[in-house]
C-alpha atoms as a PDB file:
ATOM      1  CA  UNK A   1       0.000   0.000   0.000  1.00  0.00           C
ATOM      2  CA  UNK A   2       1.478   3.693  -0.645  1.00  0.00           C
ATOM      3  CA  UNK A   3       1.910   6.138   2.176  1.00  0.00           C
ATOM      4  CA  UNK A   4      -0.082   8.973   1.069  1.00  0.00           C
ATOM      5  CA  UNK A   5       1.909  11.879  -0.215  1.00  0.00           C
ATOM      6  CA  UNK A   6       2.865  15.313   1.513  1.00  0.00           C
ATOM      7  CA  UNK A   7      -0.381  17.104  -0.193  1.00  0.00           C
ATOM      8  CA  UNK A   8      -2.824  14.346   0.894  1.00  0.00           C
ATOM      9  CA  UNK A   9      -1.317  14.782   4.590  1.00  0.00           C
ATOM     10  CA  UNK A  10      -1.378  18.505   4.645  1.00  0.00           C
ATOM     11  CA  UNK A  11      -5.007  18.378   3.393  1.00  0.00           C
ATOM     12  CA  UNK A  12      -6.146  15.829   5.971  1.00  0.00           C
ATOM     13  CA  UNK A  13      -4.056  17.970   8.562  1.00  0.00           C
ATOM     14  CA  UNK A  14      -5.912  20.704   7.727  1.00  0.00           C
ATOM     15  CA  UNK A  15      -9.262  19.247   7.945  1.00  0.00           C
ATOM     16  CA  UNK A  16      -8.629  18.291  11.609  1.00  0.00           C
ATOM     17  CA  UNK A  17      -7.733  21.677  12.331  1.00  0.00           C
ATOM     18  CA  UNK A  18     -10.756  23.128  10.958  1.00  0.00           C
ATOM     19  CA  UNK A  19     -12.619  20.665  13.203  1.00  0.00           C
ATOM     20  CA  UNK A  20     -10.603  20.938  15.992  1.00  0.00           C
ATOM     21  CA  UNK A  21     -11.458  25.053  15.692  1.00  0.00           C
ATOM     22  CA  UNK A  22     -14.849  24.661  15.502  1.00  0.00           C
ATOM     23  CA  UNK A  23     -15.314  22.361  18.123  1.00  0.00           C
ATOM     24  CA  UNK A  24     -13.596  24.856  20.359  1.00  0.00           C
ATOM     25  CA  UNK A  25     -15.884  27.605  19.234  1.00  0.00           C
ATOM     26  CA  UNK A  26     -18.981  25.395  19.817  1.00  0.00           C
ATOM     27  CA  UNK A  27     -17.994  24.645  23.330  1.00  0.00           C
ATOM     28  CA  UNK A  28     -17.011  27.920  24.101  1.00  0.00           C
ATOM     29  CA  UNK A  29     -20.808  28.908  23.066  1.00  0.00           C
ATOM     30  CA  UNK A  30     -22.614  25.794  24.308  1.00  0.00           C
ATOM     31  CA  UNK A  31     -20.821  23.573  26.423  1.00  0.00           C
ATOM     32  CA  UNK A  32     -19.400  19.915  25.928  1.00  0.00           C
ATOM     33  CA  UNK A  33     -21.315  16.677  25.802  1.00  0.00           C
ATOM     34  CA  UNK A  34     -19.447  13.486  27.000  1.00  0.00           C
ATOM     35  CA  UNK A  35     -19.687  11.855  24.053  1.00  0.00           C
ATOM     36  CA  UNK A  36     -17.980  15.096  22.268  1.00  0.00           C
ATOM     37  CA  UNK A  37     -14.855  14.901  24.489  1.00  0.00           C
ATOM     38  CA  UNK A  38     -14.146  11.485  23.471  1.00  0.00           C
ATOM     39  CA  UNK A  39     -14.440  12.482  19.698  1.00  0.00           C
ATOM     40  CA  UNK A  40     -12.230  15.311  20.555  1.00  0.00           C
ATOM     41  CA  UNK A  41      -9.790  12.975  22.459  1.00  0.00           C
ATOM     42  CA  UNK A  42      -9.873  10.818  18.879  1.00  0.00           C
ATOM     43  CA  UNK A  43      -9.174  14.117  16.683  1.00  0.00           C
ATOM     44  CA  UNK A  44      -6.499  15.402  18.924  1.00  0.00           C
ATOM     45  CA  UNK A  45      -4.781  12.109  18.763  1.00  0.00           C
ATOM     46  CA  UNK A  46      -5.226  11.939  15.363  1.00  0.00           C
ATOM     47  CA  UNK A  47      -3.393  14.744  14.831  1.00  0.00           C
ATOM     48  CA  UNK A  48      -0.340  14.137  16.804  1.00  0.00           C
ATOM     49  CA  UNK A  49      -0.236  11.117  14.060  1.00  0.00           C
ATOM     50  CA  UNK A  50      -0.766  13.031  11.014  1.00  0.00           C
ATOM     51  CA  UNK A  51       1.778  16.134  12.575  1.00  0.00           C
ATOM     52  CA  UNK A  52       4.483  12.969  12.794  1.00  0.00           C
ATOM     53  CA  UNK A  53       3.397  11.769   9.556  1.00  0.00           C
ATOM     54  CA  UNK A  54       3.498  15.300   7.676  1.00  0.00           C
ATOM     55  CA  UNK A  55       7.056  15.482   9.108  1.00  0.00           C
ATOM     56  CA  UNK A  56       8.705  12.739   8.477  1.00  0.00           C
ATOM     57  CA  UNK A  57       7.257  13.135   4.512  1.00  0.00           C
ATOM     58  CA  UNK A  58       9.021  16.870   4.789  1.00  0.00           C
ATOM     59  CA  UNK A  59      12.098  15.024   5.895  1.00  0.00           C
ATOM     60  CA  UNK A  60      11.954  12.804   2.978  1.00  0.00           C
ATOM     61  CA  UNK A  61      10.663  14.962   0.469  1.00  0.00           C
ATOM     62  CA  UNK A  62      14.489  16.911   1.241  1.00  0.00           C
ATOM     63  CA  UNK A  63      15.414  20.498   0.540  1.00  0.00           C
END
């Protein structure tokens, strides 16, 4: 299977972050549920792993 390419990883680590904000504004505004801490547990964990990925693709993709 190919690792997915520098673009693809920026564009999913994007996404999160655009979650991640809006989920912030939203509980800022109305609160957290518990079942919306645990999906922000999952996204925040997810990415740490797509950070590590995106890195190690910059490494590789060289100067």
């Amino acid at each position: 299977m190919d690792r997915p390419g520098l673009k693809e990883i920026s564009d999913e680590l994007e996404r999160l972050m655009r979650e991640q904000v809006e989920s912030l504004q939203r509980q800022t505004f109305l609160g957290i549920s518990s079942e919306e801490i645990s999906r922000e547990r999952d996204r925040l964990k997810r990415i740490r792993e797509v950070s590590a990925e995106f890195l190690e693709a910059l490494k590789k993709a060289g100067p």
